[in-house]
N, C-alpha and C. Protein backbone atom coordinates (compact mmCIF):
# COMPACT_ATOMS: atom_id res chain seq x y z
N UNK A 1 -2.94 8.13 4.96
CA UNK A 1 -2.16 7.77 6.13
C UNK A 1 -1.12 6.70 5.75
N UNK A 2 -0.28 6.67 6.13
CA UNK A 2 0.95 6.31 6.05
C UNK A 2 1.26 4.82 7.26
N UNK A 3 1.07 3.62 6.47
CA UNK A 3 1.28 2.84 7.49
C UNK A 3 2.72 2.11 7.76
N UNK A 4 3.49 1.77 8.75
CA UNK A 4 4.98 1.41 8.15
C UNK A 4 5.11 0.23 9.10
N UNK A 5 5.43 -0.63 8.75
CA UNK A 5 5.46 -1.97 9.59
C UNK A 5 6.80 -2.41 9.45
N UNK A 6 7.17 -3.23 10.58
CA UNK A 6 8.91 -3.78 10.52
C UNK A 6 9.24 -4.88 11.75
N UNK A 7 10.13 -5.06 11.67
CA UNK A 7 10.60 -6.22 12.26
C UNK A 7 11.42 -6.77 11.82
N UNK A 8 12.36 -7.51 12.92
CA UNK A 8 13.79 -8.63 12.46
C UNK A 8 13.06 -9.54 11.17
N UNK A 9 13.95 -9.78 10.45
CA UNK A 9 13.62 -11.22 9.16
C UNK A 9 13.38 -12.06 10.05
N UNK A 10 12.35 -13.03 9.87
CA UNK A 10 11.72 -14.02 9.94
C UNK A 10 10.54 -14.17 11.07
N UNK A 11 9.81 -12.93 10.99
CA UNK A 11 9.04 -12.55 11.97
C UNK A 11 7.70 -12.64 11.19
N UNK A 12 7.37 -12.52 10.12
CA UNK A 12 6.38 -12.69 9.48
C UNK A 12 5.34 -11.84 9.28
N UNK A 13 6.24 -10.69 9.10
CA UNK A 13 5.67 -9.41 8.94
C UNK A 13 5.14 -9.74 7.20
N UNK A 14 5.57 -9.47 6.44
CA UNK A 14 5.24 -9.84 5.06
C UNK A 14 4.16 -10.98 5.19
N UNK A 15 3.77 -11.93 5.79
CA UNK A 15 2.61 -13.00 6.00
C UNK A 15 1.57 -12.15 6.33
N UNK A 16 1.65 -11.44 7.15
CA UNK A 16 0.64 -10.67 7.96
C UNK A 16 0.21 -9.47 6.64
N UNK A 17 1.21 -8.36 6.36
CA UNK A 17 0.68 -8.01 5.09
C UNK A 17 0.11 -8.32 4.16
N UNK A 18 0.02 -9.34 3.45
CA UNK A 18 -0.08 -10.41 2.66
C UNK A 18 -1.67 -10.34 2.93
N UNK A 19 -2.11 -10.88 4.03
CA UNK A 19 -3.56 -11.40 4.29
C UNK A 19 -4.52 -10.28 4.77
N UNK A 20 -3.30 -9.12 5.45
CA UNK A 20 -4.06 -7.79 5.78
C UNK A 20 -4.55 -6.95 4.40
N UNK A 21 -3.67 -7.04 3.49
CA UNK A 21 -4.34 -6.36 2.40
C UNK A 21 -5.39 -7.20 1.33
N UNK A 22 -5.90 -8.40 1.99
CA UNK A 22 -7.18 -9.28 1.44
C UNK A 22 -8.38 -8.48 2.29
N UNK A 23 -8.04 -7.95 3.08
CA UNK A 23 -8.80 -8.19 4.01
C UNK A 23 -9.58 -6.17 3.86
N UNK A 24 -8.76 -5.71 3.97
CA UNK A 24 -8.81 -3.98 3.82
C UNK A 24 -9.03 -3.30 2.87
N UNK A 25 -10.05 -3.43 2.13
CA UNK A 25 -10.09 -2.67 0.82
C UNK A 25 -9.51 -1.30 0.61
N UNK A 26 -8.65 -1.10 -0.47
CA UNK A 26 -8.12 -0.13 -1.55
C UNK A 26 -6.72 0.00 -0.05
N UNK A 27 -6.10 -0.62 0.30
CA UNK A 27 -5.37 -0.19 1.58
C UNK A 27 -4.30 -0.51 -0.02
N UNK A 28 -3.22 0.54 0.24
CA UNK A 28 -2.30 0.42 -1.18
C UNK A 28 -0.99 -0.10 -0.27
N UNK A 29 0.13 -0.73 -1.61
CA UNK A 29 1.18 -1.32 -0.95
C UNK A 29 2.93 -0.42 -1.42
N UNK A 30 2.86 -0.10 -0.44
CA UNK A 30 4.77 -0.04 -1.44
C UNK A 30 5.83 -1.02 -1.58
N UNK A 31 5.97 -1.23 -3.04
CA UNK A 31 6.81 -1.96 -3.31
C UNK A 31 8.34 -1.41 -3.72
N UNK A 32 8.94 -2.34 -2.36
CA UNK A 32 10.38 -1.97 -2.26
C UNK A 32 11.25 -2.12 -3.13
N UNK A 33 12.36 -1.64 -3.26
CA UNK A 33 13.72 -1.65 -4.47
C UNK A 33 14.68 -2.69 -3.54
N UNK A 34 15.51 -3.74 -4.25
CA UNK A 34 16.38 -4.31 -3.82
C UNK A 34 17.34 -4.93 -5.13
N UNK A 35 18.41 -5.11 -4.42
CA UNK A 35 19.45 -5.29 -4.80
C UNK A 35 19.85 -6.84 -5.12
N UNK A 36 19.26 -7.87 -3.94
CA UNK A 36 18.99 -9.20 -4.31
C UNK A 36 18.51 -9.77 -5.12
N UNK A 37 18.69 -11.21 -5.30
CA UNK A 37 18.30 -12.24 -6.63
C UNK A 37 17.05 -12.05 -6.27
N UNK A 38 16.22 -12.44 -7.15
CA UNK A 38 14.92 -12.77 -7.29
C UNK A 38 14.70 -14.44 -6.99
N UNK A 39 13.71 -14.19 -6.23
CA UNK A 39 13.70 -16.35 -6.18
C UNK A 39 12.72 -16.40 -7.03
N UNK A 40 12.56 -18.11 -7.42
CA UNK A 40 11.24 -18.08 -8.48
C UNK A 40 9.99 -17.91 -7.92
N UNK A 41 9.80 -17.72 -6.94
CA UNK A 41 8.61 -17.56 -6.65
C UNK A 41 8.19 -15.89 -6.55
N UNK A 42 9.01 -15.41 -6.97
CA UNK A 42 8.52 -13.89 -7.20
C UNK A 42 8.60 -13.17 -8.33
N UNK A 43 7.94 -11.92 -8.40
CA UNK A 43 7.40 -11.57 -9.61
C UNK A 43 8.09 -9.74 -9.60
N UNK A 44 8.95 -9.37 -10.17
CA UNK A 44 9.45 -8.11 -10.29
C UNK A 44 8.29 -6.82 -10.72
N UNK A 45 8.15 -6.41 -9.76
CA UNK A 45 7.12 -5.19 -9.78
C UNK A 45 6.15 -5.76 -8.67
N UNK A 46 6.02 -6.96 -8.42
CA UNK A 46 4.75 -6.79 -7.25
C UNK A 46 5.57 -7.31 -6.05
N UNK A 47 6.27 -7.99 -5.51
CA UNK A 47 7.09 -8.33 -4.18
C UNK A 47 8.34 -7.27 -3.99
N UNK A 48 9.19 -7.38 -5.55
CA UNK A 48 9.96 -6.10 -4.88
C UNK A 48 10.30 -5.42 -6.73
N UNK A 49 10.80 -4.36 -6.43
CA UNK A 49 11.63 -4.02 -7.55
C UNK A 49 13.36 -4.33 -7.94
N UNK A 50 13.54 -5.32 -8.57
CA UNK A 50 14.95 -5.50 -8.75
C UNK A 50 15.85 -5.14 -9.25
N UNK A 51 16.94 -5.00 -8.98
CA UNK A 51 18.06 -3.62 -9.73
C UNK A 51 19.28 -4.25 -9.32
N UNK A 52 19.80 -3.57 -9.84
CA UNK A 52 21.35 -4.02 -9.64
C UNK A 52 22.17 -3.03 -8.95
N UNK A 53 22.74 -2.89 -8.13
CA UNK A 53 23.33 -1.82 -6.88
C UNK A 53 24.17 -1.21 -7.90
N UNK A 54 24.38 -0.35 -8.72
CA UNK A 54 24.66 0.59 -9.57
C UNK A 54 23.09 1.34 -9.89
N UNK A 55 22.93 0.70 -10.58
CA UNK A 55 20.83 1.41 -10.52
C UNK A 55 20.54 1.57 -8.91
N UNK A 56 20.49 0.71 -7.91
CA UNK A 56 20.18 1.44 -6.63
C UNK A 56 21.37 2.51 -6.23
N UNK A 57 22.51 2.82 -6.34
CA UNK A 57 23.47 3.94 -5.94
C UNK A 57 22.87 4.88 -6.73
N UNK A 58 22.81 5.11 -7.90
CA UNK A 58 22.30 5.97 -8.66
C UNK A 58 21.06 6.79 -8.18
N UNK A 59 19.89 5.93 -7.48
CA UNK A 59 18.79 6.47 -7.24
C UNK A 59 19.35 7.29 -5.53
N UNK A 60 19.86 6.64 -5.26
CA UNK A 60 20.60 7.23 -3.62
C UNK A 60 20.76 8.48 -3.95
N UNK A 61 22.00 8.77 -4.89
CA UNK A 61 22.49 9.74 -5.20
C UNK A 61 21.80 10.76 -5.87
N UNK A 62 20.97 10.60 -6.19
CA UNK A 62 19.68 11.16 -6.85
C UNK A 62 18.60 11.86 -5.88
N UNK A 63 18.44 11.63 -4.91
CA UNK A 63 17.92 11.37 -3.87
C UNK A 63 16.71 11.23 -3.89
N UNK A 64 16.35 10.05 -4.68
CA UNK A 64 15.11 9.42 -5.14
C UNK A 64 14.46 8.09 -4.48
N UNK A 65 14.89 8.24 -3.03
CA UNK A 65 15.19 6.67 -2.00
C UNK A 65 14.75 8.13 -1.02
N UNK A 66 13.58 7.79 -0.07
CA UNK A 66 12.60 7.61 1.47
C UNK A 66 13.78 7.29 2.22
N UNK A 67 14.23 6.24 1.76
CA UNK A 67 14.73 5.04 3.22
C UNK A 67 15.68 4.22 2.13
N UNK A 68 16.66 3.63 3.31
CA UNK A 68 17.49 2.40 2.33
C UNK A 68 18.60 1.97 3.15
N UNK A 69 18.73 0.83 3.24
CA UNK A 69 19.38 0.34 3.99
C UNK A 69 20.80 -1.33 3.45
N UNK A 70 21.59 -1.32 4.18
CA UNK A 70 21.78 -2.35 3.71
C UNK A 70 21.99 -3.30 4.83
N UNK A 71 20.95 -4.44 4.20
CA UNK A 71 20.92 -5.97 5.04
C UNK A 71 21.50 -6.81 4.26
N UNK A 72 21.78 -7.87 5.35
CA UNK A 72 22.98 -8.96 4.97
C UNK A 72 23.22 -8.75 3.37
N UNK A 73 24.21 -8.30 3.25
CA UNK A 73 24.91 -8.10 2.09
C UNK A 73 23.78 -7.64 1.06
N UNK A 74 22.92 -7.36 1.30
CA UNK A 74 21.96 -6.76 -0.21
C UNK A 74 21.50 -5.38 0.17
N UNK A 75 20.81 -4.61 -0.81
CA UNK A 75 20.37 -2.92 -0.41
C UNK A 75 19.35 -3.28 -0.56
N UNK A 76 18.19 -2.78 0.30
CA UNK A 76 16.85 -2.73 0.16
C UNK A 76 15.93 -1.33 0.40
N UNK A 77 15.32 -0.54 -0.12
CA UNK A 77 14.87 0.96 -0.06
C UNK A 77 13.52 1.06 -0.42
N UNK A 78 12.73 2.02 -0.37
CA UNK A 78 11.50 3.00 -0.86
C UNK A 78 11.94 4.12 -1.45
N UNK A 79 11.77 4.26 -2.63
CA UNK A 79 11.72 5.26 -3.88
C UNK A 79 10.49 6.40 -3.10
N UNK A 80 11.15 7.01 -3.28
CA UNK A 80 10.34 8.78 -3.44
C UNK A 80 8.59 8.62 -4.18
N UNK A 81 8.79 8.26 -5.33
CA UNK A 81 8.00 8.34 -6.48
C UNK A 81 7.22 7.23 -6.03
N UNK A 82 7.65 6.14 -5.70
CA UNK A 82 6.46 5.00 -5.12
C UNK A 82 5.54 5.06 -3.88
N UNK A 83 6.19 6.15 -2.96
CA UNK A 83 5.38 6.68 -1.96
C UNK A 83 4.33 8.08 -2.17
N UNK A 84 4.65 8.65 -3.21
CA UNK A 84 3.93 9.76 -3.81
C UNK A 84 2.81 9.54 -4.29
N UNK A 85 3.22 8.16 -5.47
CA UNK A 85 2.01 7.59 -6.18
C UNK A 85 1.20 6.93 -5.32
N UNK A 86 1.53 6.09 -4.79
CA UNK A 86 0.65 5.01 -4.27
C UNK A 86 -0.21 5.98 -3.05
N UNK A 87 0.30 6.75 -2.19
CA UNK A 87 -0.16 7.69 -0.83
C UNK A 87 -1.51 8.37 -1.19
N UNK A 88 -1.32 9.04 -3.09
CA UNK A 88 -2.21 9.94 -3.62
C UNK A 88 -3.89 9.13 -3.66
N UNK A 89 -3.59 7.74 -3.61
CA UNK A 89 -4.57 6.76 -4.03
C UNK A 89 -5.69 6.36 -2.79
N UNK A 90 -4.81 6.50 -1.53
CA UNK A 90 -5.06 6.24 -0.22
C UNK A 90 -4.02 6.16 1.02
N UNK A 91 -4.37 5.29 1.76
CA UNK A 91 -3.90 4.81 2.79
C UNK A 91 -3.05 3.69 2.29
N UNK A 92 -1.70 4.31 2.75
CA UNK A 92 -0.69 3.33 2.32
C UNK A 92 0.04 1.97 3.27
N UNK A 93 0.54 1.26 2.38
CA UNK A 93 1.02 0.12 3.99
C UNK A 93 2.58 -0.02 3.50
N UNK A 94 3.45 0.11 4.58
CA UNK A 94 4.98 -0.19 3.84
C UNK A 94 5.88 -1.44 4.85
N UNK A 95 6.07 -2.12 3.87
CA UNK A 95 6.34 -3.10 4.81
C UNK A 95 7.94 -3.47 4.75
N UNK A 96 9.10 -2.84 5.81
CA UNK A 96 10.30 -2.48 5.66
C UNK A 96 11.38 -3.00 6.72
N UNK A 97 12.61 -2.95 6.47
CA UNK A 97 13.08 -3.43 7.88
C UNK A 97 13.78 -2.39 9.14
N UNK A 98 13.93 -2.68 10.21
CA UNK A 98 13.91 -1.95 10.87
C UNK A 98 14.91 -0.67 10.52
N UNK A 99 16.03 -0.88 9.99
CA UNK A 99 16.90 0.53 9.63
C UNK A 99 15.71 1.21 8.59
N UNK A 100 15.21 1.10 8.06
CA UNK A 100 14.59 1.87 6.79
C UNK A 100 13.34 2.48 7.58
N UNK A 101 12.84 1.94 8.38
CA UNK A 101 11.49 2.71 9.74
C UNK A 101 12.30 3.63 10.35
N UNK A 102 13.36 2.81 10.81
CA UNK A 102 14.07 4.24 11.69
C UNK A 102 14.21 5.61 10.85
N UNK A 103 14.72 5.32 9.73
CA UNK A 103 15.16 6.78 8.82
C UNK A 103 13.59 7.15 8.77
N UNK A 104 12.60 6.76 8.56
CA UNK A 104 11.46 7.89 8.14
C UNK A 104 10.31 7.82 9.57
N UNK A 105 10.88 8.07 10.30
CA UNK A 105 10.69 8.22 11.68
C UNK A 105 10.46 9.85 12.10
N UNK A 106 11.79 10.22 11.40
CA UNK A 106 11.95 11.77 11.30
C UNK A 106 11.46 12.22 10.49
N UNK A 107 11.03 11.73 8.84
CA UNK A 107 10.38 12.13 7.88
C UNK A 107 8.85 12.24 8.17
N UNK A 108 8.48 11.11 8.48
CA UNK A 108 6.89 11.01 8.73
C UNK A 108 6.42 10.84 9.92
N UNK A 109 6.34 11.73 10.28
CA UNK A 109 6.18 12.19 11.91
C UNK A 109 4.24 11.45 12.50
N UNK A 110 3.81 12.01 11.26
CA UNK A 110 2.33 11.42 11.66
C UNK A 110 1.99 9.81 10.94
N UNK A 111 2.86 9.07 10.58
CA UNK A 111 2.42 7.64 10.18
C UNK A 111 2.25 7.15 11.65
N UNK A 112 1.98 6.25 11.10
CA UNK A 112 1.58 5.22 11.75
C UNK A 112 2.89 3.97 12.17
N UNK A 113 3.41 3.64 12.56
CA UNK A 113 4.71 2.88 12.95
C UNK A 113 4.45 1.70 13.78
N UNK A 114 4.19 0.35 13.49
CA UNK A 114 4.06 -1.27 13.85
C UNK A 114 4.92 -1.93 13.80
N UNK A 115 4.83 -2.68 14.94
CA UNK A 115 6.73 -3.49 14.97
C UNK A 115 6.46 -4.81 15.50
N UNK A 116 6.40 -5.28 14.80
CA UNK A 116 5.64 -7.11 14.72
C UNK A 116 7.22 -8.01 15.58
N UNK A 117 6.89 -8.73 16.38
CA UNK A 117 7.06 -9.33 17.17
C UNK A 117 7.25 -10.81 17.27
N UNK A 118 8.13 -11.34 16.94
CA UNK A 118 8.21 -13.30 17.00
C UNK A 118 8.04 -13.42 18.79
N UNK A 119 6.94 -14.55 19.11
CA UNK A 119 6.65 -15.04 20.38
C UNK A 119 8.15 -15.28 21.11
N UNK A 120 9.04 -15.48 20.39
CA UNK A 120 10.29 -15.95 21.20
C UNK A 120 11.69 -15.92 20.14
N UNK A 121 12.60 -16.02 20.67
CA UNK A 121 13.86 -16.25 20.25
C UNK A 121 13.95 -17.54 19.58
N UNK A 122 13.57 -18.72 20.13
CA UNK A 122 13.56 -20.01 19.73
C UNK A 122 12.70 -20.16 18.49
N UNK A 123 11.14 -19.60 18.70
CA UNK A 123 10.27 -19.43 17.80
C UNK A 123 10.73 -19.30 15.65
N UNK A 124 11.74 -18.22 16.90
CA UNK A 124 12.17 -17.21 14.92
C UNK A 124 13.74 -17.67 14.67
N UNK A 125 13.99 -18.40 15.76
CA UNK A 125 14.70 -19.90 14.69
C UNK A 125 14.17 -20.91 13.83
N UNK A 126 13.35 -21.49 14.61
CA UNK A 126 12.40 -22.43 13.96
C UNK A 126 12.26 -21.61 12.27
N UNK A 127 11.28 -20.72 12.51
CA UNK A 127 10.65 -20.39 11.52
C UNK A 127 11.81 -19.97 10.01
N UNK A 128 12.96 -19.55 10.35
CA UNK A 128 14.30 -19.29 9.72
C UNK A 128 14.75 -20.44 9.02
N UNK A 129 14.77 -21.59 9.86
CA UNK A 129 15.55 -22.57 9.35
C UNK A 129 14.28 -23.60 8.47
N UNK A 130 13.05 -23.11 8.82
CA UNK A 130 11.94 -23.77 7.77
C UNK A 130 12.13 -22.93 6.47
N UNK A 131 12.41 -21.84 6.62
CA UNK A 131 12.24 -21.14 4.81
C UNK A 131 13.00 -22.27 3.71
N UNK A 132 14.01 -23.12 4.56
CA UNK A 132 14.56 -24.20 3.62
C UNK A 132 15.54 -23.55 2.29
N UNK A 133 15.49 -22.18 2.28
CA UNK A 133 15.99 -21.46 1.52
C UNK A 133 17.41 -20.52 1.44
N UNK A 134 17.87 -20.77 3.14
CA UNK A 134 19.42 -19.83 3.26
C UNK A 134 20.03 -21.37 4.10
N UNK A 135 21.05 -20.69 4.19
CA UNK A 135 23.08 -21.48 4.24
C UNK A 135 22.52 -21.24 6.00
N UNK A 136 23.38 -22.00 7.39
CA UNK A 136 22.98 -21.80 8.47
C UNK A 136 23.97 -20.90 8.69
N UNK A 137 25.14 -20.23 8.06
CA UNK A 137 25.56 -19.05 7.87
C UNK A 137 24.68 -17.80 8.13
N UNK A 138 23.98 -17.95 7.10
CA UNK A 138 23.03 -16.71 6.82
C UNK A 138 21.94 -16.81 7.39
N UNK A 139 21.60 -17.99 8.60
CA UNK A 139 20.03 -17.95 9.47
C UNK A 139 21.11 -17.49 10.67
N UNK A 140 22.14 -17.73 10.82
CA UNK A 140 23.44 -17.34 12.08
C UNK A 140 23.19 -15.75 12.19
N UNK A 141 23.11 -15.34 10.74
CA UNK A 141 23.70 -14.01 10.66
C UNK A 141 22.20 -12.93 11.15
N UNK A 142 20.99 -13.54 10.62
CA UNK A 142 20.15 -12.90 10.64
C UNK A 142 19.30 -13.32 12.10
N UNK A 143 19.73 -14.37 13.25
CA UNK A 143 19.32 -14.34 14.68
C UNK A 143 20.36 -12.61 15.17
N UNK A 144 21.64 -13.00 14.86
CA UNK A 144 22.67 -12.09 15.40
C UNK A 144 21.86 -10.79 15.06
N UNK A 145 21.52 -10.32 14.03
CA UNK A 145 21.04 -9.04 13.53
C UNK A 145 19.27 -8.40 14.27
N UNK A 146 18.78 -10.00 14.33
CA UNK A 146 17.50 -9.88 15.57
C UNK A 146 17.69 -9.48 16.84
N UNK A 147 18.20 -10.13 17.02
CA UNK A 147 19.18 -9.95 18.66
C UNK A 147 19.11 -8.10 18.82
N UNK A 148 19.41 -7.54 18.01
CA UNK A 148 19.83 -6.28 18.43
C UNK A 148 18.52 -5.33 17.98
N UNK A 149 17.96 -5.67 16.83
CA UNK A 149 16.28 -4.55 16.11
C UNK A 149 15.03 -4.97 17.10
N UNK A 150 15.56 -6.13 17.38
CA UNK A 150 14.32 -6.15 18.71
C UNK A 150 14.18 -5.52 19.96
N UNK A 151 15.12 -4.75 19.92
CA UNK A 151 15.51 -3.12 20.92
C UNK A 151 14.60 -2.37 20.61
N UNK A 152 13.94 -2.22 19.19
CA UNK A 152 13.72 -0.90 18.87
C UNK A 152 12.48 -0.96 19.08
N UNK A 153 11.82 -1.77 19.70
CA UNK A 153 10.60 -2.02 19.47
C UNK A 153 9.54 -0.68 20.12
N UNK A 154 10.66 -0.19 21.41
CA UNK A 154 9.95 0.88 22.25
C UNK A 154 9.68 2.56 20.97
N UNK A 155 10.41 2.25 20.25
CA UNK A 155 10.19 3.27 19.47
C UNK A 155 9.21 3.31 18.37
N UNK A 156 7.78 2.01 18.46
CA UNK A 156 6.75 2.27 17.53
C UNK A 156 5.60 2.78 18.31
N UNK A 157 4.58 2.65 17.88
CA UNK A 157 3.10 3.46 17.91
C UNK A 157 2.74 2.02 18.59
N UNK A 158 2.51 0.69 18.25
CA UNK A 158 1.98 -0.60 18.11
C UNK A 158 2.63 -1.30 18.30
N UNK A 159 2.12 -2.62 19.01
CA UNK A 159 3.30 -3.63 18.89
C UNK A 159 2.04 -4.76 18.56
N UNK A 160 2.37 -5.83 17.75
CA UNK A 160 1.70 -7.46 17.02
C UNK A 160 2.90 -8.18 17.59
N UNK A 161 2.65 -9.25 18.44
CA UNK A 161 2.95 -10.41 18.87
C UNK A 161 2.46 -11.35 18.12
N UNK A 162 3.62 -11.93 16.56
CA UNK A 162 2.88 -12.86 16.03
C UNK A 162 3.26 -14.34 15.92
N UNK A 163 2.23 -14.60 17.28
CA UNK A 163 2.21 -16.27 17.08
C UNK A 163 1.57 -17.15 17.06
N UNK A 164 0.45 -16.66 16.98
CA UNK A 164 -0.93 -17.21 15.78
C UNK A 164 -1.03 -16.70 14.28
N UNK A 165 -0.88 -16.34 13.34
CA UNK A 165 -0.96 -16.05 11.89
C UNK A 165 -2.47 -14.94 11.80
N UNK A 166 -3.10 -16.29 12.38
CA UNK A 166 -4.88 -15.58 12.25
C UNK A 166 -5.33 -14.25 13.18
N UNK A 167 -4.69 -14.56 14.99
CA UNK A 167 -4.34 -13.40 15.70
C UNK A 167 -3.36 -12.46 15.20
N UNK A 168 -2.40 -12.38 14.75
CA UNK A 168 -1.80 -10.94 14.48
C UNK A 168 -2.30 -10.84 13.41
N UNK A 169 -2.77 -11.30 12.40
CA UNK A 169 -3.61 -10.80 11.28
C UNK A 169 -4.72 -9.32 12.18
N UNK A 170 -5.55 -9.80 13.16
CA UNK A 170 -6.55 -9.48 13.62
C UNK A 170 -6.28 -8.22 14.51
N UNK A 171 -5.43 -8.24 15.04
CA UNK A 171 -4.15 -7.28 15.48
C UNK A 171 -4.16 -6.23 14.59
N UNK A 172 -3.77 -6.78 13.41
CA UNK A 172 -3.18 -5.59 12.51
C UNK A 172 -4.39 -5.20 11.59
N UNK A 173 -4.90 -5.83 11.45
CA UNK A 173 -6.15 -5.28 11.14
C UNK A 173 -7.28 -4.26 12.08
N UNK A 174 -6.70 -4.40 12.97
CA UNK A 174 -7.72 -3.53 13.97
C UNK A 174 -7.21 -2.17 14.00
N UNK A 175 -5.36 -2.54 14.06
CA UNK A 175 -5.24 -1.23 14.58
C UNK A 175 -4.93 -0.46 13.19
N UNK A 176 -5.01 -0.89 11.85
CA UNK A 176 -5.57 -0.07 10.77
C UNK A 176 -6.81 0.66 10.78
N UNK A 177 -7.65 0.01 11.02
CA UNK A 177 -9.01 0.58 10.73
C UNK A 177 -9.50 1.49 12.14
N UNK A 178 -9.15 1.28 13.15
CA UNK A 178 -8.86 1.98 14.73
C UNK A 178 -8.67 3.21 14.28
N UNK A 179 -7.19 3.43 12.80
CA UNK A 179 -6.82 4.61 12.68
C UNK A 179 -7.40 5.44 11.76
N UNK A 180 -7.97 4.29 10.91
CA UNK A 180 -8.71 5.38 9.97
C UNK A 180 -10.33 5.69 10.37
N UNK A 181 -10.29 5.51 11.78
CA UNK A 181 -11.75 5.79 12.17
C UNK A 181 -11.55 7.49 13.32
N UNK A 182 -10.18 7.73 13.12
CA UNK A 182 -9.57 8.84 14.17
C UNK A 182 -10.82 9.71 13.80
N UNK A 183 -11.05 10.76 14.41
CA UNK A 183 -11.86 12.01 14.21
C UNK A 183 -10.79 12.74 12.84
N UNK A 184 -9.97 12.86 13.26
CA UNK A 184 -8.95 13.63 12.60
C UNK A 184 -8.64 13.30 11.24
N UNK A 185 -9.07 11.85 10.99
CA UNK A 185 -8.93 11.52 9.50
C UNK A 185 -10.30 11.55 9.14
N UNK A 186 -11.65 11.05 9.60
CA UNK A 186 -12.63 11.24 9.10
C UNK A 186 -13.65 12.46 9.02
N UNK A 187 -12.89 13.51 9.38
CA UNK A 187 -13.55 15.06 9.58
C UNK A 187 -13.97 15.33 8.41
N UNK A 188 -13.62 14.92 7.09
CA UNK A 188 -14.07 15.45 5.72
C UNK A 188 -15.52 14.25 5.42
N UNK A 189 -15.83 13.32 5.78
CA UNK A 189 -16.92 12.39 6.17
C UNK A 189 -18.04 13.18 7.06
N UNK A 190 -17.67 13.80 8.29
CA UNK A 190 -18.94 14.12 9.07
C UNK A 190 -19.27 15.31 8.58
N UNK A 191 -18.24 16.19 7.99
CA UNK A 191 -19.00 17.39 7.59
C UNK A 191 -20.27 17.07 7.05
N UNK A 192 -20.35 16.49 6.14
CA UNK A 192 -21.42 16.31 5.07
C UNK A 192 -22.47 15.93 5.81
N UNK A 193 -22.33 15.37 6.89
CA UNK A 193 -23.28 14.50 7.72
C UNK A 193 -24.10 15.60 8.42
N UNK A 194 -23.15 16.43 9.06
CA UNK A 194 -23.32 17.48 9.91
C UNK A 194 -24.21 18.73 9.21
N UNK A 195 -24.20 18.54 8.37
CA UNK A 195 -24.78 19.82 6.90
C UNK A 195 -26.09 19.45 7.00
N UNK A 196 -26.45 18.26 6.64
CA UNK A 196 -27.89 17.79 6.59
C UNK A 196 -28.39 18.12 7.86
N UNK A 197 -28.01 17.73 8.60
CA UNK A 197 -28.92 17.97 9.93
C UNK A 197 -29.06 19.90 10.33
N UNK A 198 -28.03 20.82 10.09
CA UNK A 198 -28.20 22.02 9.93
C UNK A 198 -29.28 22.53 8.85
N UNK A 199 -29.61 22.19 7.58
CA UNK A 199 -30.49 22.20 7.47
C UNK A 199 -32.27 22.25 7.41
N UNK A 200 -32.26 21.27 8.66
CA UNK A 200 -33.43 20.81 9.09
C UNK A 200 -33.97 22.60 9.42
N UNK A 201 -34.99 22.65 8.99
CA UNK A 201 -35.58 24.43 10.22
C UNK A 201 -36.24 23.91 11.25
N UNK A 202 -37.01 22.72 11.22
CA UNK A 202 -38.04 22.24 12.05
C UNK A 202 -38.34 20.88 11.64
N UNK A 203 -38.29 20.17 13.11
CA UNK A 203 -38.70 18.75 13.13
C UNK A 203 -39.91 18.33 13.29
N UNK A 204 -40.23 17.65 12.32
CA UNK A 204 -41.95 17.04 12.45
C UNK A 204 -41.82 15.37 12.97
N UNK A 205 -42.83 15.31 13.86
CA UNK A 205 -42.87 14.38 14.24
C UNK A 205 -44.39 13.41 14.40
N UNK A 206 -44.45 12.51 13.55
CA UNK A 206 -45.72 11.32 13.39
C UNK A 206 -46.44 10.95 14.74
């Protein structure tokens, strides 16, 4: 199953992933392609894949990119091949921004689609201008760009309101495991269950 999570930047969707996949055993992650610097606090191959927008056009054109989008001035996507591999393993989690959910909306009709939620407008300023890390240019640019993906919200499966860390953790953890408890995904589980008891010819009882 196919999980796809999104939301405006600075909503804390990636926090919530982060602690949801401590929490969910073998739940697999896709790691996105981008076009941006790397900060030091990240590690190429496990937060994102980094390239240089000639290597990401190339894969476009290739048509080796799910999804891809471009935010404030950088490209950010899901490779073909990273959703193939990782899907074959299990239950996948993709954690993307809202143009890149929209495109596989039409692709993946049966995922699963979560659209995480800042308590307020004011809230996911705050939290923007704490990363301590962008120009008030670029926290300007990315309220303006909230302003409008927080429309889309009517178009997921789920909605996480996150303004406790520990509550939308709990949130998103529920409604993972909610899904992999469907009849429809665990039908290859009860068979087996269901076999034994056909079996039985006659019940003895002590």
């Amino acid at each position: 199953m196919l999980f796809i999570i999104s939301g405006p930047s600075g909503c804390g969707k990636s926090t919530l992933v982060h602690r949801v996949r401590k929490r969910i055993k073998d739940l697999q992650f896709s790691v996105s392609h981008t076009t941006r610097r790397k900060r030091p606090s990240e590690k190429d191959g496990k937060d994102y894949y980094f390239v240089s927008k000639q290597e990401f056009r190339e894969m476009i054109e290739s048509e080796k990119m799910v999804e891809w989008a471009m935010v404030h001035g950088n490209m950010y996507g899901t490779s073909r091949s990273e959703v193939e591999k990782k899907s074959s393993r299990g239950d996948l989690l993709l954690d993307i921004d809202v143009q890149g959910a929209q495109q596989l909306q039409d692709k993946f009709r049966k995922a699963i689609f979560i659209f995480v939620l800042p308590p307020s407008y004011q809230e996911l300023k705050k939290r923007l201008k704490q990363r301590g890390n962008e120009s008030l240019r670029s926290i300007n640019k990315r309220l303006k760009t909230a302003k409008k993906e927080i429309r889309a919200y009517s178009d997921f499966d789920y909605i996480v309101i996150n303004d406790k860390i520990e509550k939308g953790v709990q949130e998103l953890v529920s409604i993972i495991v909610s899904v992999q408890c469907r009849i429809d995904i665990r039908q290859r589980e009860v068979g087996p269950i269901i076999r034994t008891f056909d079996k039985i010819k006659r019940d003895y009882y002590e």
